[in-house]
PDB file of N, CA and C in Angstrom:
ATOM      1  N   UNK A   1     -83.960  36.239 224.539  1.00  0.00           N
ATOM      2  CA  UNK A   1     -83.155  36.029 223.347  1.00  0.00           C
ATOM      3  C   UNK A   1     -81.665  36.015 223.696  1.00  0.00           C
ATOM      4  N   UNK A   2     -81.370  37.088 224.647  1.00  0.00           N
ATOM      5  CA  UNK A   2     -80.012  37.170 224.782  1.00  0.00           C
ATOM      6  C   UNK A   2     -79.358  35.693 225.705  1.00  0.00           C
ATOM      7  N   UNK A   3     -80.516  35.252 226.773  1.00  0.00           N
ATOM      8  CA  UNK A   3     -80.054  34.388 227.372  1.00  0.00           C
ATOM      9  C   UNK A   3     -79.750  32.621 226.521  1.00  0.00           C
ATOM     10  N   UNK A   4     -80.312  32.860 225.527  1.00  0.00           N
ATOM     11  CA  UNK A   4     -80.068  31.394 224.471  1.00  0.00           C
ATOM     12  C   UNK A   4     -78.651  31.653 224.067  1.00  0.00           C
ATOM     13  N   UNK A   5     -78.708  32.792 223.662  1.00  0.00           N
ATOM     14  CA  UNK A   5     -77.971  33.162 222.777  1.00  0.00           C
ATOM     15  C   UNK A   5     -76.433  32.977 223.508  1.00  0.00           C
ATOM     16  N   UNK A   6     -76.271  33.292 224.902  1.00  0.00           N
ATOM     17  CA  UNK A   6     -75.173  33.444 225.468  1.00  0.00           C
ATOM     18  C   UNK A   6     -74.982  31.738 225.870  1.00  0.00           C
ATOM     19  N   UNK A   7     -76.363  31.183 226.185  1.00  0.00           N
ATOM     20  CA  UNK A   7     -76.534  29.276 225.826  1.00  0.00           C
ATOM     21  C   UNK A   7     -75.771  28.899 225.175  1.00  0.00           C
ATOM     22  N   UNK A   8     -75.853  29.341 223.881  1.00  0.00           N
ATOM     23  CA  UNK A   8     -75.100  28.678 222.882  1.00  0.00           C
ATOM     24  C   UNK A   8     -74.048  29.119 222.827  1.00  0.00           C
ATOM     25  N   UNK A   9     -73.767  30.244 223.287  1.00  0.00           N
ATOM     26  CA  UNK A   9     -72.147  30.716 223.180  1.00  0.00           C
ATOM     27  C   UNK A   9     -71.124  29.587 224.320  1.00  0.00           C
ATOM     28  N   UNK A  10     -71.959  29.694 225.484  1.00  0.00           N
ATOM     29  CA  UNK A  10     -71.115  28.514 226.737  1.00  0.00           C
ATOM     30  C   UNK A  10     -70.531  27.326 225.981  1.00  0.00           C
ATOM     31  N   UNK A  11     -71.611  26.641 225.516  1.00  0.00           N
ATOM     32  CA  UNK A  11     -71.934  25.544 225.146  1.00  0.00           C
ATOM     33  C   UNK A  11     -71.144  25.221 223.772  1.00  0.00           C
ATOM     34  N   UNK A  12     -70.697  26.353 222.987  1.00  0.00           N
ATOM     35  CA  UNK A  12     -69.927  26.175 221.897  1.00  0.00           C
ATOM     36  C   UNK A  12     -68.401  26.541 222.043  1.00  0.00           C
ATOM     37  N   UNK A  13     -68.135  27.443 223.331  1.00  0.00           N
ATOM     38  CA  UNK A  13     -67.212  27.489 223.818  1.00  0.00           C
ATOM     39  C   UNK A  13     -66.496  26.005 224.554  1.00  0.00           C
ATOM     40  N   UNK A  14     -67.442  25.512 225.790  1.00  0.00           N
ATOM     41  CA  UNK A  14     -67.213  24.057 226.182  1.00  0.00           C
ATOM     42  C   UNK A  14     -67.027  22.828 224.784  1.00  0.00           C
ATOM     43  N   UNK A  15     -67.644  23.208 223.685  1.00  0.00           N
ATOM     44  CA  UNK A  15     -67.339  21.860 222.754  1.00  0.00           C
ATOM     45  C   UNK A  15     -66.133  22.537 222.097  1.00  0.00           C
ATOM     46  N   UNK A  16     -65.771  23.523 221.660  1.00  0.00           N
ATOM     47  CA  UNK A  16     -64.088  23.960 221.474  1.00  0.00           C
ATOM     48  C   UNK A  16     -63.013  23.425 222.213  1.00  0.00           C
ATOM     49  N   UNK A  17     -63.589  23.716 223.653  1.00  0.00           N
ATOM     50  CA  UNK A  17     -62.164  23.291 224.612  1.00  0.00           C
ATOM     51  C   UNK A  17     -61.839  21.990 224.741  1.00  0.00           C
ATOM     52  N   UNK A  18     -63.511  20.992 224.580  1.00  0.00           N
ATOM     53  CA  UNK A  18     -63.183  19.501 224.533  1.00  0.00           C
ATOM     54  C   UNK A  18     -62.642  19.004 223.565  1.00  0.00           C
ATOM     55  N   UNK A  19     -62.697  19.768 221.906  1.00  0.00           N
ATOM     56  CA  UNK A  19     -61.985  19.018 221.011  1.00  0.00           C
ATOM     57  C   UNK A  19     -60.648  19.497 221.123  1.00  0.00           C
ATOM     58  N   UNK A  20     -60.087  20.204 221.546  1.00  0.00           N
ATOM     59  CA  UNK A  20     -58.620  21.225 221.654  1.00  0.00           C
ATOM     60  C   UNK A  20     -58.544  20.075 222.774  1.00  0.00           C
ATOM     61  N   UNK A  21     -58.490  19.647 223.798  1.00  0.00           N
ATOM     62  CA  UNK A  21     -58.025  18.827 224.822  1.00  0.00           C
ATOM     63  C   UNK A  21     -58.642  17.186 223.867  1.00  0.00           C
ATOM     64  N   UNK A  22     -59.180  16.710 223.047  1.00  0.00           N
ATOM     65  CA  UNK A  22     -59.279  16.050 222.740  1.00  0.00           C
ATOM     66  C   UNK A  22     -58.235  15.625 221.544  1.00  0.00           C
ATOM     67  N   UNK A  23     -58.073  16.527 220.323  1.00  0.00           N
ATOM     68  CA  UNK A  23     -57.330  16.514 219.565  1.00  0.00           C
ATOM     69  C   UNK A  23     -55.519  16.514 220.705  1.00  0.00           C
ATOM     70  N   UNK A  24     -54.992  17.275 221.540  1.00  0.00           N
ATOM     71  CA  UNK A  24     -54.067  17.227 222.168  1.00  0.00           C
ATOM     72  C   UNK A  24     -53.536  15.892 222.580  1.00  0.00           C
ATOM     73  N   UNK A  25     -54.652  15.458 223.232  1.00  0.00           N
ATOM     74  CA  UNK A  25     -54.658  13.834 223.308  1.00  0.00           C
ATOM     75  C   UNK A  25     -54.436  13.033 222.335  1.00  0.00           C
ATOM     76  N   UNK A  26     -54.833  13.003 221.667  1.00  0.00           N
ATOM     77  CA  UNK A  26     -55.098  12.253 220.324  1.00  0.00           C
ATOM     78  C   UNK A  26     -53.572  12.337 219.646  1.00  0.00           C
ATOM     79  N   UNK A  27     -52.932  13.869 219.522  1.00  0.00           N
ATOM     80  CA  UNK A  27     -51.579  14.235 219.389  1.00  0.00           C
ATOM     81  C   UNK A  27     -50.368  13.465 220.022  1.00  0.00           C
ATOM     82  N   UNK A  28     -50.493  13.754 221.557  1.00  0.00           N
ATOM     83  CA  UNK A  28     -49.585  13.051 222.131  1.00  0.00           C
ATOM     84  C   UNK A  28     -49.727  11.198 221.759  1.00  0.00           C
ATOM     85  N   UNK A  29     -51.000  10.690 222.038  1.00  0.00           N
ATOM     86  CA  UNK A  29     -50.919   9.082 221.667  1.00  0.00           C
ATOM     87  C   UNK A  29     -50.188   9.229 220.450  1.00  0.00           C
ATOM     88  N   UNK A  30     -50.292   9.686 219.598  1.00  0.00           N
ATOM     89  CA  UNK A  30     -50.131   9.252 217.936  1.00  0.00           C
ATOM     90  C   UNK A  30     -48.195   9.843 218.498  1.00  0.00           C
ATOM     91  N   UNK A  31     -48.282  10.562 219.190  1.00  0.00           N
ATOM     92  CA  UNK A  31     -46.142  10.875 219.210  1.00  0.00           C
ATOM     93  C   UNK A  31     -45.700   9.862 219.810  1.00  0.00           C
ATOM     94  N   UNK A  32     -46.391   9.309 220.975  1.00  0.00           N
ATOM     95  CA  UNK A  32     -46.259   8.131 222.097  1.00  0.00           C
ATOM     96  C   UNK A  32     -46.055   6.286 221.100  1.00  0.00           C
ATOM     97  N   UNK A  33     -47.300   6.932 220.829  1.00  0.00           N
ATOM     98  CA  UNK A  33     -47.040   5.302 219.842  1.00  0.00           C
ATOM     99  C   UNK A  33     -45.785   5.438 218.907  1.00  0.00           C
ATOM    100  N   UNK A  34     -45.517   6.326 218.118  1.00  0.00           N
ATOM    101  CA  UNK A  34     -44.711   6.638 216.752  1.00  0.00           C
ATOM    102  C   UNK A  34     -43.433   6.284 217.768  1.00  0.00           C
ATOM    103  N   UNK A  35     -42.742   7.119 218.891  1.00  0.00           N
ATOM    104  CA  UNK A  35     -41.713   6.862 219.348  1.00  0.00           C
ATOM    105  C   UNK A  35     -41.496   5.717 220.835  1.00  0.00           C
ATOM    106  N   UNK A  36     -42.633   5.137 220.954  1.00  0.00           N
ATOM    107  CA  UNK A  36     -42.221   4.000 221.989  1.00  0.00           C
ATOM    108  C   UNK A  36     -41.856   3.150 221.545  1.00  0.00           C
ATOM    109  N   UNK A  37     -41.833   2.119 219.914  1.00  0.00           N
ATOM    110  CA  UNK A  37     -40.927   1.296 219.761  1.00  0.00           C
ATOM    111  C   UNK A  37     -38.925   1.484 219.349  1.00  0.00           C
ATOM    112  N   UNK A  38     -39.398   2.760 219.277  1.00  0.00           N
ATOM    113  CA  UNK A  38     -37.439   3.500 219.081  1.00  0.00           C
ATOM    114  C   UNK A  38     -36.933   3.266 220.525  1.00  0.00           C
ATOM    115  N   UNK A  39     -37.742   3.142 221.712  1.00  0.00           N
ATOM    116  CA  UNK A  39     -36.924   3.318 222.995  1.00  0.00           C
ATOM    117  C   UNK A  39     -37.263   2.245 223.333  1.00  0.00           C
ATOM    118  N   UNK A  40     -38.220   1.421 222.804  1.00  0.00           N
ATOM    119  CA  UNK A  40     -38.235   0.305 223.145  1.00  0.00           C
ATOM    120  C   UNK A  40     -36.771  -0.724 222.678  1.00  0.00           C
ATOM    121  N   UNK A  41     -37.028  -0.448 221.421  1.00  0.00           N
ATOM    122  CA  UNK A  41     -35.636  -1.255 221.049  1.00  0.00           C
ATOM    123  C   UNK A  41     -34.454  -0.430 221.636  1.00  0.00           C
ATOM    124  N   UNK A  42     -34.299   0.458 221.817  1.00  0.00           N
ATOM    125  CA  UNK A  42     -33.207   0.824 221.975  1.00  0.00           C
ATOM    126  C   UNK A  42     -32.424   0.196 223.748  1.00  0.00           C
ATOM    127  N   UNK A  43     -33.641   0.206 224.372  1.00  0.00           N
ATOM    128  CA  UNK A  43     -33.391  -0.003 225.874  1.00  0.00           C
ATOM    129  C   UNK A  43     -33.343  -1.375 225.963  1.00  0.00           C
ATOM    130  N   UNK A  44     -34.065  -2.874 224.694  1.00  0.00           N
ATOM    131  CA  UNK A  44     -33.732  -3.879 224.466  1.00  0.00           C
ATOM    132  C   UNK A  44     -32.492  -4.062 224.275  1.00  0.00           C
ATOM    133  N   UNK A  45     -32.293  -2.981 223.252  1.00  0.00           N
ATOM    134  CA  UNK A  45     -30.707  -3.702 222.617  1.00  0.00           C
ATOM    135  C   UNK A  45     -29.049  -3.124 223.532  1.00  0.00           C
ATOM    136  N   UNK A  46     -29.975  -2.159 224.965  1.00  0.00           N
ATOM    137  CA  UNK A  46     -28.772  -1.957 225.446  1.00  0.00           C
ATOM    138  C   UNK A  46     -29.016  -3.246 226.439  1.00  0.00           C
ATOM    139  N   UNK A  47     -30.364  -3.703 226.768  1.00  0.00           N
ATOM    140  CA  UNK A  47     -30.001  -5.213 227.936  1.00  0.00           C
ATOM    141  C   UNK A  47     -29.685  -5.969 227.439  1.00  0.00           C
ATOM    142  N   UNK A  48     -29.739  -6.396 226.064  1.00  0.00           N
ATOM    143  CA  UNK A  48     -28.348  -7.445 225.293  1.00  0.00           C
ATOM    144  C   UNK A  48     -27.421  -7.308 225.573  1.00  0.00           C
ATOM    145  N   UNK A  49     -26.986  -6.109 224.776  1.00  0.00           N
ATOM    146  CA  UNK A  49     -25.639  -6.001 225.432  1.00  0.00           C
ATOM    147  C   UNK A  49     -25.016  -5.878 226.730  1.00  0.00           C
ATOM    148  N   UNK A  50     -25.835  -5.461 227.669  1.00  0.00           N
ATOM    149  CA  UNK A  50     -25.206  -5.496 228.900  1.00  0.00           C
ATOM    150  C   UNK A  50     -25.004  -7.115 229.342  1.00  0.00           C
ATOM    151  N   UNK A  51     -26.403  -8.353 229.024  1.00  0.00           N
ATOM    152  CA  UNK A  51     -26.186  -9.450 229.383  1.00  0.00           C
ATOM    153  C   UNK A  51     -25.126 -10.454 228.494  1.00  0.00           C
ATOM    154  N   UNK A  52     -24.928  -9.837 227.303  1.00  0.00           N
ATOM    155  CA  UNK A  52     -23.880 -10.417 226.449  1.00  0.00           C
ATOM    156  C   UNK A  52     -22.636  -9.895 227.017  1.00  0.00           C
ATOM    157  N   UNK A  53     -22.138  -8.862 227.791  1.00  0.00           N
ATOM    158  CA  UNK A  53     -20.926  -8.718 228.786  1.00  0.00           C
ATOM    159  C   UNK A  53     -20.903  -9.191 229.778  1.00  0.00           C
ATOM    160  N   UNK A  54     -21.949  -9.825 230.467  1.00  0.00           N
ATOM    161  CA  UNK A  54     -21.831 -10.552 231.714  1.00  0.00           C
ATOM    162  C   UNK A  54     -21.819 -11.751 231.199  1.00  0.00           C
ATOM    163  N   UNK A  55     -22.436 -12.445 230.102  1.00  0.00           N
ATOM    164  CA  UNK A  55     -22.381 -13.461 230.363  1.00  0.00           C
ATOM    165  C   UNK A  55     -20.850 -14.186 229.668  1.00  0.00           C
ATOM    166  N   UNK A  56     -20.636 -13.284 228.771  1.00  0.00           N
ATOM    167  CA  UNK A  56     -18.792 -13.588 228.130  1.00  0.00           C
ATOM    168  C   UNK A  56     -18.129 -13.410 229.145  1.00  0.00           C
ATOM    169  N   UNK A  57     -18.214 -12.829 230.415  1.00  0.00           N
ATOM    170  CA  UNK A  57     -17.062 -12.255 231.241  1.00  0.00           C
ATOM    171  C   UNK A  57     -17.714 -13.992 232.530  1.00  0.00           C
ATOM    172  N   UNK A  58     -18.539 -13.933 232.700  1.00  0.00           N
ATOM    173  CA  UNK A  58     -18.851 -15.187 233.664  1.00  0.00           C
ATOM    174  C   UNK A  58     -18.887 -16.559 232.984  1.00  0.00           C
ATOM    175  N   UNK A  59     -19.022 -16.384 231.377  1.00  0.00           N
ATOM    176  CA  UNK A  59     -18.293 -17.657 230.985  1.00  0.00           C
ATOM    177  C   UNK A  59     -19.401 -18.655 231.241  1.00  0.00           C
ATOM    178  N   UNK A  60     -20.881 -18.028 230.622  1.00  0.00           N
ATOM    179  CA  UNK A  60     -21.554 -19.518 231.269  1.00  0.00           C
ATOM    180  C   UNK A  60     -22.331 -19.837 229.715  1.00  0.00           C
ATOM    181  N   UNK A  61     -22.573 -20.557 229.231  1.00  0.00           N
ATOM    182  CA  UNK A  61     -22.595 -21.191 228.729  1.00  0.00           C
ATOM    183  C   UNK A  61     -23.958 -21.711 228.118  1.00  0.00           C
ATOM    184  N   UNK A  62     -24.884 -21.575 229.260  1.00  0.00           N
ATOM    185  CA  UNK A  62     -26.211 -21.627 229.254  1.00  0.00           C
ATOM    186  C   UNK A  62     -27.076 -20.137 228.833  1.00  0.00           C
ATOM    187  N   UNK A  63     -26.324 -19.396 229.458  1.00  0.00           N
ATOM    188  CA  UNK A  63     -27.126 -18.189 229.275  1.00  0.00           C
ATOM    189  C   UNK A  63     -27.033 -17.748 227.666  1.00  0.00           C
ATOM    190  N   UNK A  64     -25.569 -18.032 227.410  1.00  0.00           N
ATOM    191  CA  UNK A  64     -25.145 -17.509 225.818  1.00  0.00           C
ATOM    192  C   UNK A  64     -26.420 -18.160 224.934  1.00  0.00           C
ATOM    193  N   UNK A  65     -26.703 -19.498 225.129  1.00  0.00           N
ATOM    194  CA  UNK A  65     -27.659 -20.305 224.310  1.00  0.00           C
ATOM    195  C   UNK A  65     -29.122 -19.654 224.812  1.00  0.00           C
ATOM    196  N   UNK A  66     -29.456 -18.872 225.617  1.00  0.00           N
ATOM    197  CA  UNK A  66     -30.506 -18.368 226.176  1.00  0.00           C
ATOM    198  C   UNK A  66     -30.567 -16.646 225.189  1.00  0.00           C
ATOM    199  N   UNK A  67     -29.378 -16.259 225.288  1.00  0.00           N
ATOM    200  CA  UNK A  67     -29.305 -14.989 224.573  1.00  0.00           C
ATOM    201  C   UNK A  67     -29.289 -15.217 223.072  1.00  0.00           C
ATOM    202  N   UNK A  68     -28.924 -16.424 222.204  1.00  0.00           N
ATOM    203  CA  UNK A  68     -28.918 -16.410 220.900  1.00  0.00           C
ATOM    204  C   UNK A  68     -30.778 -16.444 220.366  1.00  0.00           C
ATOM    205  N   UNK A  69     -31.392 -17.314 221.108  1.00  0.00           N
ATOM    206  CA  UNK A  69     -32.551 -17.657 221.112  1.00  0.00           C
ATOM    207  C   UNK A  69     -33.417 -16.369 220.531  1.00  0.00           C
ATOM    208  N   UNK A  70     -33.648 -15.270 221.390  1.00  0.00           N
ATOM    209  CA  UNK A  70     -34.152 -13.935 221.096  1.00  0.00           C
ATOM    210  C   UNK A  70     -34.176 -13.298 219.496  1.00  0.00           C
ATOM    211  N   UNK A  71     -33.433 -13.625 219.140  1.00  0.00           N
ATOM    212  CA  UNK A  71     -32.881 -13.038 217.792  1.00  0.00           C
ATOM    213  C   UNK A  71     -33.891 -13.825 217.243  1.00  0.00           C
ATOM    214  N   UNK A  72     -34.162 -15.209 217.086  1.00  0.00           N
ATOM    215  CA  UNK A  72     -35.541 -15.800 216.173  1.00  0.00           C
ATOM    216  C   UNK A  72     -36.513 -15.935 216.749  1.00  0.00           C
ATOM    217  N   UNK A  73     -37.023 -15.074 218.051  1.00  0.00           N
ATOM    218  CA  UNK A  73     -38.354 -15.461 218.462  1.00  0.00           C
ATOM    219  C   UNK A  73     -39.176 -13.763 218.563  1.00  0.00           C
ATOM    220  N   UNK A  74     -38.732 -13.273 218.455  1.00  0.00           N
ATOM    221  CA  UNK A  74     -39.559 -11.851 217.887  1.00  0.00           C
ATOM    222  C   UNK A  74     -39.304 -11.263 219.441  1.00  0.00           C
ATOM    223  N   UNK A  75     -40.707 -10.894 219.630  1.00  0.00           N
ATOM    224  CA  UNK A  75     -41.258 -10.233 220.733  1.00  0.00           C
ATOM    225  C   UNK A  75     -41.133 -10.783 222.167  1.00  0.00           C
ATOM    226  N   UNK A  76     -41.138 -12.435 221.740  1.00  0.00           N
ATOM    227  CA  UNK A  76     -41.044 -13.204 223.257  1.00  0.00           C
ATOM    228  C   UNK A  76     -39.711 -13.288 223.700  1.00  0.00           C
ATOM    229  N   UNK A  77     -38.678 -12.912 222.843  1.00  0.00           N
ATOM    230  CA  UNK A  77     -37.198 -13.063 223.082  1.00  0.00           C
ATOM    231  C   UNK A  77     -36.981 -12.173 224.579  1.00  0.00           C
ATOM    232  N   UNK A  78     -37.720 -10.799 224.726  1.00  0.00           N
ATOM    233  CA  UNK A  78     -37.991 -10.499 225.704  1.00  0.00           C
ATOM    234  C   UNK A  78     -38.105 -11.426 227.685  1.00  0.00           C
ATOM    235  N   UNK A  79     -38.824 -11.875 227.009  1.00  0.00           N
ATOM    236  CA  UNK A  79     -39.272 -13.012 228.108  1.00  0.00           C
ATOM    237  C   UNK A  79     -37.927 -14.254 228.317  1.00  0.00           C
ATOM    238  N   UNK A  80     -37.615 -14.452 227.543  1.00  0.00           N
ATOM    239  CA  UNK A  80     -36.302 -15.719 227.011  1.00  0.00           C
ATOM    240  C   UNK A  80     -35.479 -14.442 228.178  1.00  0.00           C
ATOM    241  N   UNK A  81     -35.314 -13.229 228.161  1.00  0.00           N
ATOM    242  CA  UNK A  81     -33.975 -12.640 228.195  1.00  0.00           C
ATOM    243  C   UNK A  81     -33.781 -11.905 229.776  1.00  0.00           C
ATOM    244  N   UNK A  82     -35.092 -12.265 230.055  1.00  0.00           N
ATOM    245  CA  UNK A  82     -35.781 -11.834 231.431  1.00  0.00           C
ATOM    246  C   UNK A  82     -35.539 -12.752 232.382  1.00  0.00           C
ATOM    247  N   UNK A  83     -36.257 -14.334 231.513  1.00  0.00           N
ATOM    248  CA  UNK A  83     -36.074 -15.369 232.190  1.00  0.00           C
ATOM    249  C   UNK A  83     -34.374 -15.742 232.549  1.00  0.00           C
ATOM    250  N   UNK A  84     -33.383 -15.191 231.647  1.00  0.00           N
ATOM    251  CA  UNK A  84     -32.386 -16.025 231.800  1.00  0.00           C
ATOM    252  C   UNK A  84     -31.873 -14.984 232.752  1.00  0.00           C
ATOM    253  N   UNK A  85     -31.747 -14.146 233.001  1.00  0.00           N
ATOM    254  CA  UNK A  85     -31.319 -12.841 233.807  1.00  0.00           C
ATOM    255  C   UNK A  85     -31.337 -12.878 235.172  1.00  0.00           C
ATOM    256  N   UNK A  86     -32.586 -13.415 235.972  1.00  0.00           N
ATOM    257  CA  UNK A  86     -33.375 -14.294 236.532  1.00  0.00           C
ATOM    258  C   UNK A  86     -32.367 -15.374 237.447  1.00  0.00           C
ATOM    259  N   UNK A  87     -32.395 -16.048 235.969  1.00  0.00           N
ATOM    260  CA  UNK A  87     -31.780 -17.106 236.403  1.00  0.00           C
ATOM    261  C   UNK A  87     -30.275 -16.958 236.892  1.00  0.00           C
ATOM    262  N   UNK A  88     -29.368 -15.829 236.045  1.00  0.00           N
ATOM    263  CA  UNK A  88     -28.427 -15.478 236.340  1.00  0.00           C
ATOM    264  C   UNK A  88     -27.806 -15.170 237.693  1.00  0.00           C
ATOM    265  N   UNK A  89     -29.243 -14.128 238.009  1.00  0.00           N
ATOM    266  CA  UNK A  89     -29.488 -13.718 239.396  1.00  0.00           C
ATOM    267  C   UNK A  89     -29.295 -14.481 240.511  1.00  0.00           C
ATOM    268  N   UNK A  90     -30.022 -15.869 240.140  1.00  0.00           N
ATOM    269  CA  UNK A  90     -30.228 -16.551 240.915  1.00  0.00           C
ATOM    270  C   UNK A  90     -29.508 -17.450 241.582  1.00  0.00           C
ATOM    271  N   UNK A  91     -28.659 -18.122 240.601  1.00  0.00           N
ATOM    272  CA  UNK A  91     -27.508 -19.183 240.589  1.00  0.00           C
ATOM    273  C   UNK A  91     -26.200 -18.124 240.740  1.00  0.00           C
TER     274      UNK A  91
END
């Protein structure tokens, strides 16, 4: 009797600790998601601005029309801002 009994004690102890490490998890995603688009934009809108000072100070012309672009293409403006950076790099 005693040995079930201490069975079920393990065994209800082990499903405690998995929902406590499960719920924890579950915690951090739900803080992770809530605050990765705040640093997301935020670390976007400081590589604007850093490429909107290079590219006013280098005076080119192409890139400016590469950086306005972003503003009406959502999410891919990213890619537009990568690509032109890139290119900056490059030339």
């Amino acid at each position: 009797m005693q040995k079930t009994s201490l069975f079920f004690h393990l065994f209800s102890l082990f499903f405690h600790l998995f929902s406590l490490f499960f719920h924890l998890f579950s915690l951090f995603f739900h803080l992770f998601s809530l605050f990765f688009p705040l640093f997301s934009l935020f670390f976007h809108l400081k590589l604007q601005n850093r490429l909107f000072h290079i590219m006013i100070q280098k005076n080119f012309p192409v890139l400016f029309s590469g950086f306005l672009f972003p503003f009406f293409s959502g999410f891919h403006g990213t890619f537009t801002i990568i690509i032109c950076f890139v290119g900056y790099v490059h030339f």
